[in-house]
Protein backbone atom coordinates (compact mmCIF):
# COMPACT_ATOMS: atom_id res chain seq x y z
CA UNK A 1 35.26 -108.25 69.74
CA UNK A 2 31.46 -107.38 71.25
CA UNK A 3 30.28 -104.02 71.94
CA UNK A 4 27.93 -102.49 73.73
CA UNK A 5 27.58 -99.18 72.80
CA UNK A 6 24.94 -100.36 70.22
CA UNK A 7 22.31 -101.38 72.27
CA UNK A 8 22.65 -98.42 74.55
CA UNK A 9 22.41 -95.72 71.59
CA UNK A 10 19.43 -97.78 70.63
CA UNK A 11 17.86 -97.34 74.24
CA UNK A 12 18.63 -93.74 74.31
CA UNK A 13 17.20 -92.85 70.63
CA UNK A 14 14.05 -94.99 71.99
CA UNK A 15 13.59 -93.31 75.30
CA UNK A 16 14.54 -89.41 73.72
CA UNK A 17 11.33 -90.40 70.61
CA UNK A 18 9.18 -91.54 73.15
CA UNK A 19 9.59 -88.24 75.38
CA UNK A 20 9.51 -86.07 72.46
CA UNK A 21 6.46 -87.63 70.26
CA UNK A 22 4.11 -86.22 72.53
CA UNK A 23 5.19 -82.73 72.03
CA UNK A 24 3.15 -80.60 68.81
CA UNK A 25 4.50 -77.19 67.65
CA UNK A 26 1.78 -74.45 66.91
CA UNK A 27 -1.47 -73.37 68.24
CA UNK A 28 -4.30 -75.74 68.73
CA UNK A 29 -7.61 -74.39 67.08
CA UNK A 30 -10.40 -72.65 68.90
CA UNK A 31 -13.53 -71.51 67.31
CA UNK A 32 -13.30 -67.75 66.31
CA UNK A 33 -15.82 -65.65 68.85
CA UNK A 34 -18.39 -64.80 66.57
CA UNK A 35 -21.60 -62.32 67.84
CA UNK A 36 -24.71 -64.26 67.16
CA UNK A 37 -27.93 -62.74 68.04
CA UNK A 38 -29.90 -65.40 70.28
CA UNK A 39 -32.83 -65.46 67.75
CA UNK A 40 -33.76 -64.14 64.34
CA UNK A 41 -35.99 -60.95 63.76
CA UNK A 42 -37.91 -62.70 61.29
CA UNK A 43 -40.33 -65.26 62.50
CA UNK A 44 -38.64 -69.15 62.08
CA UNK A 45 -40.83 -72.61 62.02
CA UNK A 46 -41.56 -74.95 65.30
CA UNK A 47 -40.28 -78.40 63.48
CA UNK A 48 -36.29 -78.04 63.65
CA UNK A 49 -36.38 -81.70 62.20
CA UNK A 50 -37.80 -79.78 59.27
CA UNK A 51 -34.43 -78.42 57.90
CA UNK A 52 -32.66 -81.35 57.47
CA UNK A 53 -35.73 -82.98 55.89
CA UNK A 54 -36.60 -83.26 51.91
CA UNK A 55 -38.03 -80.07 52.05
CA UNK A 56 -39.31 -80.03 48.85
CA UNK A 57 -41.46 -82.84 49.51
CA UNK A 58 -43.28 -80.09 51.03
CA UNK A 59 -44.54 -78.62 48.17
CA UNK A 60 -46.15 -81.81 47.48
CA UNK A 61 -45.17 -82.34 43.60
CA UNK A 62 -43.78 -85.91 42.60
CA UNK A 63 -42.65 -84.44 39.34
CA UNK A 64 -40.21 -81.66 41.17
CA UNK A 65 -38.75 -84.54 43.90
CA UNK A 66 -37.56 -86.63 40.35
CA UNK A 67 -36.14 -83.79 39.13
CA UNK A 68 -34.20 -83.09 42.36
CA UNK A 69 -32.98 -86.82 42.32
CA UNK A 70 -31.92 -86.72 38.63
CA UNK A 71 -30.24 -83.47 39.07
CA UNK A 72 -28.11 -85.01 42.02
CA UNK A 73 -27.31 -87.94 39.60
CA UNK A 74 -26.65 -86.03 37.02
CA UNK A 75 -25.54 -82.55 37.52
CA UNK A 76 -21.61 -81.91 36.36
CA UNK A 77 -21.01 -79.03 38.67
CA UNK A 78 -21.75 -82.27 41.33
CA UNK A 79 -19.23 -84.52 39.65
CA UNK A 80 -16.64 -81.69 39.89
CA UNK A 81 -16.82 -81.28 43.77
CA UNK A 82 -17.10 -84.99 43.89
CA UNK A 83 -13.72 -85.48 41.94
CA UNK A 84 -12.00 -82.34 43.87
CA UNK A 85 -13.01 -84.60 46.98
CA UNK A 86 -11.49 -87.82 45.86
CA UNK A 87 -8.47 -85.62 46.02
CA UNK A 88 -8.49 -84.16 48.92
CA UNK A 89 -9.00 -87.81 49.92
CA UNK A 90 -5.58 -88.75 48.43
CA UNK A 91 -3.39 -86.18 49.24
CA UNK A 92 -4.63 -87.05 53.33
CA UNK A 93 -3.73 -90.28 52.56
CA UNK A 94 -0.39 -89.63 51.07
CA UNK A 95 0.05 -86.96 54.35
CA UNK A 96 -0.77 -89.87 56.55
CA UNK A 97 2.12 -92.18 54.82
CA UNK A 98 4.64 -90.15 56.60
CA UNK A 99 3.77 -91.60 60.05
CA UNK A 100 5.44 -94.82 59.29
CA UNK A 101 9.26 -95.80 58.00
CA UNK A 102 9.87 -95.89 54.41
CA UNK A 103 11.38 -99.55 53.44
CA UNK A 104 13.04 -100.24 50.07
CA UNK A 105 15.28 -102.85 48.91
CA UNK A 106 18.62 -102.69 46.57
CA UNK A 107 19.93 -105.15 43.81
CA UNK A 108 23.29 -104.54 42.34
CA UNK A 109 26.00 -106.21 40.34
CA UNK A 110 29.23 -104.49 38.82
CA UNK A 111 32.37 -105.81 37.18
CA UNK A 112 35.37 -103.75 36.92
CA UNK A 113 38.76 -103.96 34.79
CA UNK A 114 41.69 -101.74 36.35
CA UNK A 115 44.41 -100.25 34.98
CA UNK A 116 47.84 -102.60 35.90
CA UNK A 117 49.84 -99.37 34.62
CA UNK A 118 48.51 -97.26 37.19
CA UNK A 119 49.15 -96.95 40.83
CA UNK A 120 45.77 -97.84 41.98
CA UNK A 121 46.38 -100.29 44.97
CA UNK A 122 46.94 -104.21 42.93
CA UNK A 123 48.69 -106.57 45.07
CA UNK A 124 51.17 -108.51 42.87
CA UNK A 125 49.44 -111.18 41.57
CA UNK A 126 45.97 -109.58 41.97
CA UNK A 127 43.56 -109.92 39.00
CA UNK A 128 42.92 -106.34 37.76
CA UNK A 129 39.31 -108.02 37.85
CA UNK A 130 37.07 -107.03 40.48
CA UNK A 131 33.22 -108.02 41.28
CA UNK A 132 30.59 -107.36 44.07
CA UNK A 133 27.19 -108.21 44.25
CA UNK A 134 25.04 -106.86 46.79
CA UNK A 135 21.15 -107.90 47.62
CA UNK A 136 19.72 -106.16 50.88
CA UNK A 137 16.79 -104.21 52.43
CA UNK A 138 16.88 -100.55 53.80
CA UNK A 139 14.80 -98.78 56.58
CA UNK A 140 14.58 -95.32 57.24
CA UNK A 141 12.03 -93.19 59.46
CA UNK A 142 11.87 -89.64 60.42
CA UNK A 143 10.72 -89.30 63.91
CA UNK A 144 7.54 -86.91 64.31
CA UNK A 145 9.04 -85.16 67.51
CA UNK A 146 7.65 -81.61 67.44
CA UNK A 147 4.47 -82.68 65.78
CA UNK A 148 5.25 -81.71 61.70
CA UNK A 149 3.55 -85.27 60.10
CA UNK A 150 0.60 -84.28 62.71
CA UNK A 151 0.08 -80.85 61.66
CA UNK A 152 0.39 -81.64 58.44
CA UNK A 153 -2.67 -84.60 58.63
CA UNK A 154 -4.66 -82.19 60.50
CA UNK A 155 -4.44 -79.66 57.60
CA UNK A 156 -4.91 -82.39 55.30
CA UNK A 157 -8.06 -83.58 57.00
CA UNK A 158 -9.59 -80.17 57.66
CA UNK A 159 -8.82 -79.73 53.56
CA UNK A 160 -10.70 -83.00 52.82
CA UNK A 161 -13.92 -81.99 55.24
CA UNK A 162 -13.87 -78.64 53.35
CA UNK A 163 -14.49 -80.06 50.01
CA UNK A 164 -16.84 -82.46 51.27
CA UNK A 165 -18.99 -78.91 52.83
CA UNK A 166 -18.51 -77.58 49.30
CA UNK A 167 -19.47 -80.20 47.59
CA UNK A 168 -22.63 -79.87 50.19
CA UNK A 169 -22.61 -76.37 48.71
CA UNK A 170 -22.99 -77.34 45.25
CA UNK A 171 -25.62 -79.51 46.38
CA UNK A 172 -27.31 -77.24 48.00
CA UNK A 173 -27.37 -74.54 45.13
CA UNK A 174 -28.69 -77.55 42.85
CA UNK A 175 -31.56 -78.48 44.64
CA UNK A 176 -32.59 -74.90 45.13
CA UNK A 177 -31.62 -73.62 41.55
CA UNK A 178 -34.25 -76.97 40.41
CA UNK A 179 -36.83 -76.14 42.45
CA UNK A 180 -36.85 -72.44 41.90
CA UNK A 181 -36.92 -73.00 38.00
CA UNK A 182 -39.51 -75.24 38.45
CA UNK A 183 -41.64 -73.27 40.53
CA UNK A 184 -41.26 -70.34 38.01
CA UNK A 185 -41.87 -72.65 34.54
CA UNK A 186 -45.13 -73.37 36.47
CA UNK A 187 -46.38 -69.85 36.86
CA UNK A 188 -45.29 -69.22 33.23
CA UNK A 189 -47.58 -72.31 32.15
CA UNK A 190 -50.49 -70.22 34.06
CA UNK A 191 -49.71 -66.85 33.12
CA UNK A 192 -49.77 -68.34 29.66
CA UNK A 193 -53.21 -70.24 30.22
CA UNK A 194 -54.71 -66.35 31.99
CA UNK A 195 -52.78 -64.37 29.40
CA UNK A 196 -54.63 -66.45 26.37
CA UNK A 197 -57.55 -66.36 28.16
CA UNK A 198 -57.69 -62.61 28.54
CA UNK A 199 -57.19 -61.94 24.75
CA UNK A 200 -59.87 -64.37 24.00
CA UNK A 201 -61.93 -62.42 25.94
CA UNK A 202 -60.59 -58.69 24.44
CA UNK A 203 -61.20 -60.37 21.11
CA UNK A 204 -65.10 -61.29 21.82
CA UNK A 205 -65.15 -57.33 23.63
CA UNK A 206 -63.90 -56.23 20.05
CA UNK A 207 -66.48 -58.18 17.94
CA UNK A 208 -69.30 -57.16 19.97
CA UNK A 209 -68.01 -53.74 19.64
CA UNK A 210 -67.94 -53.63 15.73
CA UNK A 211 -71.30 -55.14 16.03
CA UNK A 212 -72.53 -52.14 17.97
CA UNK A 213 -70.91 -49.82 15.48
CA UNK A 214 -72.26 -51.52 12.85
CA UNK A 215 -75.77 -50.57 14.18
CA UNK A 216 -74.98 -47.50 15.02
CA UNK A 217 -74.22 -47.32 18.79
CA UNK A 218 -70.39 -47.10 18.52
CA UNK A 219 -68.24 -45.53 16.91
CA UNK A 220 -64.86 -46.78 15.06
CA UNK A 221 -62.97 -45.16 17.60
CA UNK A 222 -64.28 -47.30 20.00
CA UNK A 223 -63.40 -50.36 17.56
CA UNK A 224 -59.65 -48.90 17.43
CA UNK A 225 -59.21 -48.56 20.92
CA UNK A 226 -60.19 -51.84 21.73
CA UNK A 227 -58.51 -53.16 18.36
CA UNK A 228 -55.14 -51.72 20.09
CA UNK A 229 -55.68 -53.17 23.11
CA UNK A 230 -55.96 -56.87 21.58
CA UNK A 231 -52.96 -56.67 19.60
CA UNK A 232 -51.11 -55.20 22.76
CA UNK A 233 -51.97 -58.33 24.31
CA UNK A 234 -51.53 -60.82 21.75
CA UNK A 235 -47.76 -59.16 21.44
CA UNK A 236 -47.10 -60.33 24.99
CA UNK A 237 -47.46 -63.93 23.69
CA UNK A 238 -44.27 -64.44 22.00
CA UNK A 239 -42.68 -63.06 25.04
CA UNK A 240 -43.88 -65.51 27.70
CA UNK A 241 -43.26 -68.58 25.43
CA UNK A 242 -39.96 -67.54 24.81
CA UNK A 243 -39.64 -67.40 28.82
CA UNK A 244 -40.72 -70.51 29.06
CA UNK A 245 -38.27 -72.28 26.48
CA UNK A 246 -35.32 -70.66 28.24
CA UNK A 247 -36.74 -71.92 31.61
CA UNK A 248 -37.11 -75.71 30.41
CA UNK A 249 -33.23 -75.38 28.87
CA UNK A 250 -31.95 -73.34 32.29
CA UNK A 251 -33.86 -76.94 34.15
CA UNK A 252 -32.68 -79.14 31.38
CA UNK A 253 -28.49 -77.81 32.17
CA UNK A 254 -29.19 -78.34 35.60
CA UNK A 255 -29.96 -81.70 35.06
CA UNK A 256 -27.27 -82.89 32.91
CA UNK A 257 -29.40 -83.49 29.99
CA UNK A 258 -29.68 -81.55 26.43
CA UNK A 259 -32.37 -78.83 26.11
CA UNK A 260 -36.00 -80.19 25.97
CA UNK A 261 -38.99 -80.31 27.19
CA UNK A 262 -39.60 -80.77 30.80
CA UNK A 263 -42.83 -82.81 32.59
CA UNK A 264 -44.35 -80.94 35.31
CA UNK A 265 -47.76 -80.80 36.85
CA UNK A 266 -49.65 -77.46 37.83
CA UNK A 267 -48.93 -74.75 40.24
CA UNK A 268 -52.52 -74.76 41.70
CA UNK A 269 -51.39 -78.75 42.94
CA UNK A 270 -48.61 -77.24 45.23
CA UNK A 271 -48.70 -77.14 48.59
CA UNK A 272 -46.34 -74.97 50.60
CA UNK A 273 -44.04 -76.65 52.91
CA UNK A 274 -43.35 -76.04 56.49
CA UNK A 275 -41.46 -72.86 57.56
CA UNK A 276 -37.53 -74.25 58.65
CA UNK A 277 -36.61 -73.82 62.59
CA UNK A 278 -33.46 -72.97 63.71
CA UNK A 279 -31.34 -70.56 66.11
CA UNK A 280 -28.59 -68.03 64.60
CA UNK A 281 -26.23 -70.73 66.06
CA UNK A 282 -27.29 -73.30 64.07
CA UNK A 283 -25.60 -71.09 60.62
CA UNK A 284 -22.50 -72.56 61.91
CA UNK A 285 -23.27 -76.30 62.00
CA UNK A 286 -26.00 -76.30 58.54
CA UNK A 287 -24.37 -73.86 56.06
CA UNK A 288 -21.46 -75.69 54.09
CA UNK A 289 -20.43 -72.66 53.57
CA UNK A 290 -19.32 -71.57 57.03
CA UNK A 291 -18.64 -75.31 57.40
CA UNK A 292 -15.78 -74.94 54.59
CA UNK A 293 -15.02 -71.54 55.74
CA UNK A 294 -14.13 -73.10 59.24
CA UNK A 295 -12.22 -75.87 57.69
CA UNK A 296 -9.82 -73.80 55.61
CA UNK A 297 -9.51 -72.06 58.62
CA UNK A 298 -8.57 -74.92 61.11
CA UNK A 299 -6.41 -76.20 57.91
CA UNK A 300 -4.27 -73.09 57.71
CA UNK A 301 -4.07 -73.13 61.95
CA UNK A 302 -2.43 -76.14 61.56
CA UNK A 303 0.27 -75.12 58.90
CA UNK A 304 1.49 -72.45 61.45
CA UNK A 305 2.34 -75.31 63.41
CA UNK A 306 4.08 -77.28 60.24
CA UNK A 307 6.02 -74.03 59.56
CA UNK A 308 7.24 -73.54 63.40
CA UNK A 309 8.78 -77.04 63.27
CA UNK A 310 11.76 -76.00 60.84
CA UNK A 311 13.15 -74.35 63.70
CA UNK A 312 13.86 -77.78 65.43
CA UNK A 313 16.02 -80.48 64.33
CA UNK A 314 15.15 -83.72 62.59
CA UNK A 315 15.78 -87.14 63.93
CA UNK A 316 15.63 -89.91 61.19
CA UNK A 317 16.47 -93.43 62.31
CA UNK A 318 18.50 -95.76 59.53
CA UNK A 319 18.55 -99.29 59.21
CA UNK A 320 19.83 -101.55 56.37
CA UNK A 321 20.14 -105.17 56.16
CA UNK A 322 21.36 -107.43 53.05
CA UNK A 323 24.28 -109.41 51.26
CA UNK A 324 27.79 -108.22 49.82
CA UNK A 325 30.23 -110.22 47.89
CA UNK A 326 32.99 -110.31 45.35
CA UNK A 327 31.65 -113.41 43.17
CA UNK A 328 28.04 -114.42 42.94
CA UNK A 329 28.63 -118.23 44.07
CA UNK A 330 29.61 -116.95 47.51
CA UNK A 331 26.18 -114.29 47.74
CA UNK A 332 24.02 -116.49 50.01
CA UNK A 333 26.97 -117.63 52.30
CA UNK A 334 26.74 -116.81 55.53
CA UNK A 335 29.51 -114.93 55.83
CA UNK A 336 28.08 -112.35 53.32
CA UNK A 337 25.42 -111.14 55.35
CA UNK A 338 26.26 -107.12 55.91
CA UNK A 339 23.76 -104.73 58.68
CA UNK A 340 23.87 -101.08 59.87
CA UNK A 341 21.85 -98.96 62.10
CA UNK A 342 22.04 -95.97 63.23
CA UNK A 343 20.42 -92.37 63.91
CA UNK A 344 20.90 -89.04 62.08
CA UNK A 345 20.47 -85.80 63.76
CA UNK A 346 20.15 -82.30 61.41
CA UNK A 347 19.15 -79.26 62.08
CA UNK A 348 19.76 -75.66 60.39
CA UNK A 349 22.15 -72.95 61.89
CA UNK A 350 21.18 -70.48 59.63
CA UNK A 351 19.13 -69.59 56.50
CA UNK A 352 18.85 -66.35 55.96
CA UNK A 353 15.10 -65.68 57.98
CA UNK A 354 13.39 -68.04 56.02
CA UNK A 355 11.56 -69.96 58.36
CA UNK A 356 10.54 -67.11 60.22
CA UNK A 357 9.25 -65.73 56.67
CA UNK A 358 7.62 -68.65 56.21
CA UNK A 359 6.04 -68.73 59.82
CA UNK A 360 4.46 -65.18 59.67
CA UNK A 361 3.16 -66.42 55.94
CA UNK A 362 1.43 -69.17 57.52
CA UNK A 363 0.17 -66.65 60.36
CA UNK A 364 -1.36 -64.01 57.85
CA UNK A 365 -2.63 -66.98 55.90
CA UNK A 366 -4.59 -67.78 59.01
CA UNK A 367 -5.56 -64.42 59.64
CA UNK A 368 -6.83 -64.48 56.00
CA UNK A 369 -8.83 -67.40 56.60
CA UNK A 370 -10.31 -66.09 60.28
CA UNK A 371 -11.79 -62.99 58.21
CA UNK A 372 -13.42 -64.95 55.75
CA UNK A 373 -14.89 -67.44 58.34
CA UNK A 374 -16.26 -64.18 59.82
CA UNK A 375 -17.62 -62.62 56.93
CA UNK A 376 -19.12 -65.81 55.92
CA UNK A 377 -20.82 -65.80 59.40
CA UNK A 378 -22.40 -62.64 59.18
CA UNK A 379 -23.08 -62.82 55.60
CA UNK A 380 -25.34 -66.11 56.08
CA UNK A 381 -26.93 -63.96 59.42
CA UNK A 382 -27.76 -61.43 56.82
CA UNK A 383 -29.42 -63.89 54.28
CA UNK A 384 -31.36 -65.69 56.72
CA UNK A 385 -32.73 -62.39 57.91
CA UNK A 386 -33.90 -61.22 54.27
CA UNK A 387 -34.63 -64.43 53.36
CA UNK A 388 -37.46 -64.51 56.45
CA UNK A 389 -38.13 -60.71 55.34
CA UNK A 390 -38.89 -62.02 52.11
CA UNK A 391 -41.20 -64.42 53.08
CA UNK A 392 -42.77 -62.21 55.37
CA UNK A 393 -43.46 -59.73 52.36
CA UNK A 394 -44.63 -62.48 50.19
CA UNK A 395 -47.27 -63.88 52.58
CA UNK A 396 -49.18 -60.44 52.87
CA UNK A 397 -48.31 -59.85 49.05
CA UNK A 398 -50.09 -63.34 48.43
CA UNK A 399 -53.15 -62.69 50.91
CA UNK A 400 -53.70 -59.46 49.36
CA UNK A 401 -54.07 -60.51 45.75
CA UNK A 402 -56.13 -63.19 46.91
CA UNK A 403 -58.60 -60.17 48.37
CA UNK A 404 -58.75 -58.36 45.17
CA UNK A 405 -59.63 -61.79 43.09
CA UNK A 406 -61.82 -62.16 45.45
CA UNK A 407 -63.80 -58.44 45.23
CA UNK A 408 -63.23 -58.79 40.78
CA UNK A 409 -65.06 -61.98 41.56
CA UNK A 410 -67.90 -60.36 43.23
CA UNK A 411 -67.72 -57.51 40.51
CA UNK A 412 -68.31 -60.36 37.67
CA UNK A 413 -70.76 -62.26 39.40
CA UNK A 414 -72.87 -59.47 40.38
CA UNK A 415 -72.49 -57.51 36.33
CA UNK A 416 -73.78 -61.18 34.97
CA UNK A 417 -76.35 -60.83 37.79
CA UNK A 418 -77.32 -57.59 36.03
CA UNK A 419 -76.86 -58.39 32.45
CA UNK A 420 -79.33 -61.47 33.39
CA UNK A 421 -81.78 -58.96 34.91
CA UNK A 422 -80.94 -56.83 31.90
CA UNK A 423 -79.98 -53.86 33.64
CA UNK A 424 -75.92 -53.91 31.82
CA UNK A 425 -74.58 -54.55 28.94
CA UNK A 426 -72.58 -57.37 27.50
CA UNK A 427 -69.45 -55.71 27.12
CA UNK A 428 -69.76 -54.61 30.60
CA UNK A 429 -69.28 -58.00 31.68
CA UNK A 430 -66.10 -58.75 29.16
CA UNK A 431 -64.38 -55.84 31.18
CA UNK A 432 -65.34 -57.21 34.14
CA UNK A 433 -63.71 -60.28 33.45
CA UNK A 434 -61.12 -59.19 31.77
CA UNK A 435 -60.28 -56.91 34.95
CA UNK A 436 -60.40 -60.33 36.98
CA UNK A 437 -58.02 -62.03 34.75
CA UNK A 438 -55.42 -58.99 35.67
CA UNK A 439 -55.71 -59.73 39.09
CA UNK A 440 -55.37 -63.41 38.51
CA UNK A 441 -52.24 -62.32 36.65
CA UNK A 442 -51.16 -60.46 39.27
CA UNK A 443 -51.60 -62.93 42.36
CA UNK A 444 -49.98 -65.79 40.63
CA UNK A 445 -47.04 -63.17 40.32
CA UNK A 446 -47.21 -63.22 44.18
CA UNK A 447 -47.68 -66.93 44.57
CA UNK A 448 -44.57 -67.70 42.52
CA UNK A 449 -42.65 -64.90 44.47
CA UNK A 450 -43.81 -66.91 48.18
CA UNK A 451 -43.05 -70.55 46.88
CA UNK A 452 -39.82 -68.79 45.78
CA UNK A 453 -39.86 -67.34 49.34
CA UNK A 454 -39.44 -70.70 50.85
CA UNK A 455 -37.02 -72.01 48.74
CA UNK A 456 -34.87 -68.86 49.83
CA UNK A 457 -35.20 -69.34 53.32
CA UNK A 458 -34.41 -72.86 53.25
CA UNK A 459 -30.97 -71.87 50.90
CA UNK A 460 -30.36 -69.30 53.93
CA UNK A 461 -30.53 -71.73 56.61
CA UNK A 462 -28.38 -74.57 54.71
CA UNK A 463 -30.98 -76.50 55.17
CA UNK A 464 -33.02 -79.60 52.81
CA UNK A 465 -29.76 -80.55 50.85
CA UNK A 466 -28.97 -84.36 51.82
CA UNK A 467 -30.97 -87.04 50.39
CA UNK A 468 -31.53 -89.68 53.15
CA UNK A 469 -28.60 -92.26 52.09
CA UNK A 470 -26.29 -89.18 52.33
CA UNK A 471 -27.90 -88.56 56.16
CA UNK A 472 -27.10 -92.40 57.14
CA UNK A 473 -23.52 -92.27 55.31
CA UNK A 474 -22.37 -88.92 56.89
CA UNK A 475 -24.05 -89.79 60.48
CA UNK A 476 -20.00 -89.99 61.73
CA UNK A 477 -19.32 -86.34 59.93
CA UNK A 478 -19.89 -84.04 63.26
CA UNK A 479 -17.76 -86.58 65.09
CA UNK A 480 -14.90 -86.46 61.85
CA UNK A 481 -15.13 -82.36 62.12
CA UNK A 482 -14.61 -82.71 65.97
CA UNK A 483 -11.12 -84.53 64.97
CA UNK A 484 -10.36 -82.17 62.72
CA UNK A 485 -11.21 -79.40 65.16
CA UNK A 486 -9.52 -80.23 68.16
CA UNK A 487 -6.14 -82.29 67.14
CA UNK A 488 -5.64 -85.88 69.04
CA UNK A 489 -2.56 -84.54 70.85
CA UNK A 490 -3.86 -80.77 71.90
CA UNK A 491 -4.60 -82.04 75.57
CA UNK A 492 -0.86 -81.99 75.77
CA UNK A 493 1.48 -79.24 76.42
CA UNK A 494 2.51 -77.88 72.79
CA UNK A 495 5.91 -75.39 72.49
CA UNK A 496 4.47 -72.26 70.60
């Protein structure tokens, strides 16, 4: 006998998914309103290609842009964020699975001896031998109705574009951690060089000194107070080398290698780059920071939504198709063949408040992760800000120190001019120098702190830390956050 219920259940199952799948439980994401100011205080570059650039091919140094690119290679604190992303990668993959059925197959043989001295349903006659073989496939699939496997890739993909903006981050620190060290191992070479140089030159005021006390026109305390002031200065030797070993093993970590020695050129090669562009708004789009920040955040929007659908039922369609039969010969005959399908419907009635505990968890988790989006926000503001501040400072610093070089200059030239014309003395002209070698000192000091500057403001502004095959390979990443951002389905109307 035919029926047709079948084929009707079918067409209603069909037409109540297809209504439903449309429908997504929870709120879509929308950007938190964050006050930016329309420009920064400090004073920002003209090139806003600049940021995204190599920056530190600004500075002009082949020596720094190889360490960069071995430090990228290299660096383990890379490899880490790098791993975490591979993942991220595979747990959106295996969130992604449960869009589609689940099919699995089922071999199975058994042989059973029963009892003849026990009521258990024998025919007379009937071999207390029984078989059955069964080979067949099975099909299940939960429908997504109110949006759960959606909500759950969203999060998933948010998660994975987070750890690719922290592993930006990482980046980011790298290249400016190596290029600050750099910068600073060069002024110690050259505070080193002016240092030497300046006790060389205390060391010919003291033997000209003894000379003159020797004949007569000095005394020894003369000698002693010049004596003091060379060993004073030869005891900030040790000092500045032992600076500069911990700076070559601080670059050497950084790039994945063991301590050593480190090449590097001179500071007075440098040039300094270009001052970044950029709006307030653009902290949202170039710090991975905020990037991540906003991530977690659109990640834990979308598990409100995953949370909201245990209040709804879940519709699971099951399908099976195989073999059955009591002795192996008969298996493939064609009256073995056995089929089901059908639909399953389940819900909960009751359970003790634990979705809704679970909903406001997701809710404060969100509210957790808006806070920190903001904070991240106006903490980057406030680093950009100080960072310009900085450089500000460090620019007048810099042109200041290059005025008083400039006047000790003059001083030395014009004492020379006078010892020539003999109207000084010679030790005149050792102070004189020696006097120009502190200011040297002392405007290198503000050189390093302005090359530092810039590195500062470009770590501020998120800017300078893709190499160009990282540019070409994330070209699509704006358009992957935009996904993430705003869910495929959040045109539609979703229950709340």
């Amino acid at each position: 006998m035919r029926h047709g219920g079948s084929p009707r259940l079918g067409l209603a199952v069909a037409t109540l998914a297809l209504a439903l799948a449309a429908c997504t439980t929870g709120p879509d994401y929308q950007r938190p309103d964050v006050p930016l100011p329309a420009a920064w205080r400090g004073n920002a570059g003209d090139d806003a290609g600049l940021v995204n650039a190599r920056w530190w091919q600004g500075f002009g140094d082949p020596a720094l842009e190889a360490l960069i690119d071995e430090a990228i290679d290299a660096n383990q604190d890379l490899a880490v964020a790098a791993a975490r992303i591979e993942q991220y990668a595979a747990r959106l993959g295996a969130s992604e699975s449960a869009r589609y059925p689940t099919v699995g197959y089922a071999i199975g043989g058994t042989r059973e001896l029963r009892s003849q001295e026990r009521p258990n349903g024998l025919r007379p006659g009937q071999s207390p031998t029984l078989s059955n073989f069964e080979l067949g496939g099975n099909v299940s699939w939960e429908l997504d109705l109110w949006g759960r496997v959606r909500r759950s890739n969203e999060a998933a993909r948010a998660e994975l574009l987070a750890s690719q903006e922290a592993r930006r981050g990482v980046m980011l620190t790298v290249v400016a951690d190596v290029a600050a060290g750099y910068l600073k191992l060069l002024e110690i070479d050259q505070r080193l060089a002016l240092v030497e140089d300046k006790l060389a030159l205390r060391r010919k005021a003291l033997a000209l000194m003894d000379e003159k006390r020797k004949g007569g026109s000095a005394t020894r305390l003369d000698v002693a107070r010049l004596q003091s002031a060379v060993e004073e200065q030869a005891a900030a030797l040790p000092e500045i080398r032992r600076e500069m070993a911990v700076a070559e093993h601080t670059l050497a970590q950084l790039l994945g290698r063991p301590p050593g020695a480190i090449v590097r050129r001179s500071i007075d090669a440098l040039t300094l780059p270009s001052l970044p562009a950029g709006v307030p708004a653009d902290v949202l789009v170039r710090r991975p920071d905020v990037a991540a920040a906003e991530q977690a955040l659109v990640a834990a929007n979308a598990r409100i939504g995953v949370a909201k659908t245990a209040y709804f039922p879940t519709l699971s369609l099951l399908g099976a198709i195989g073999l059955a039969a009591d002795d192996l010969q008969w298996l493939f005959a064609e009256t073995a063949r056995t089929a089901s399908l059908g639909a399953a419907l389940a819900g909960t009635v009751f359970d003790g408040g634990r979705t809704a505990a679970n909903v406001r968890e997701s809710e404060a988790v969100r509210a957790e992760a808006q806070a920190q989006f903001v904070k991240l926000v106006q903490t980057a503001l406030l680093e950009v800000e100080n960072a310009l501040a900085t450089r500000v400072l460090a620019d007048e610093r810099e042109a200041v120190g290059d005025r008083r070089v400039r006047a000790l200059a003059d001083v030395r030239d014009l004492t020379r001019a006078r010892l020539e014309g003999g109207q000084a003395q010679r030790i005149e002209l050792f102070n004189a120098e020696i006097d120009l070698r502190d200011a040297e000192i002392a405007r290198l000091e503000y050189r390093r702190d302005r090359l530092l500057a810039m590195v500062g403001v470009y770590k501020a502004m998120g800017g300078g830390w893709m190499r160009e095959e990282e540019q070409r390979r994330d070209a699509a990443t704006p358009e992957r956050q935009a996904r993430a951002l705003v869910p495929a389905d959040s045109t539609e109307q979703a229950p709340k």
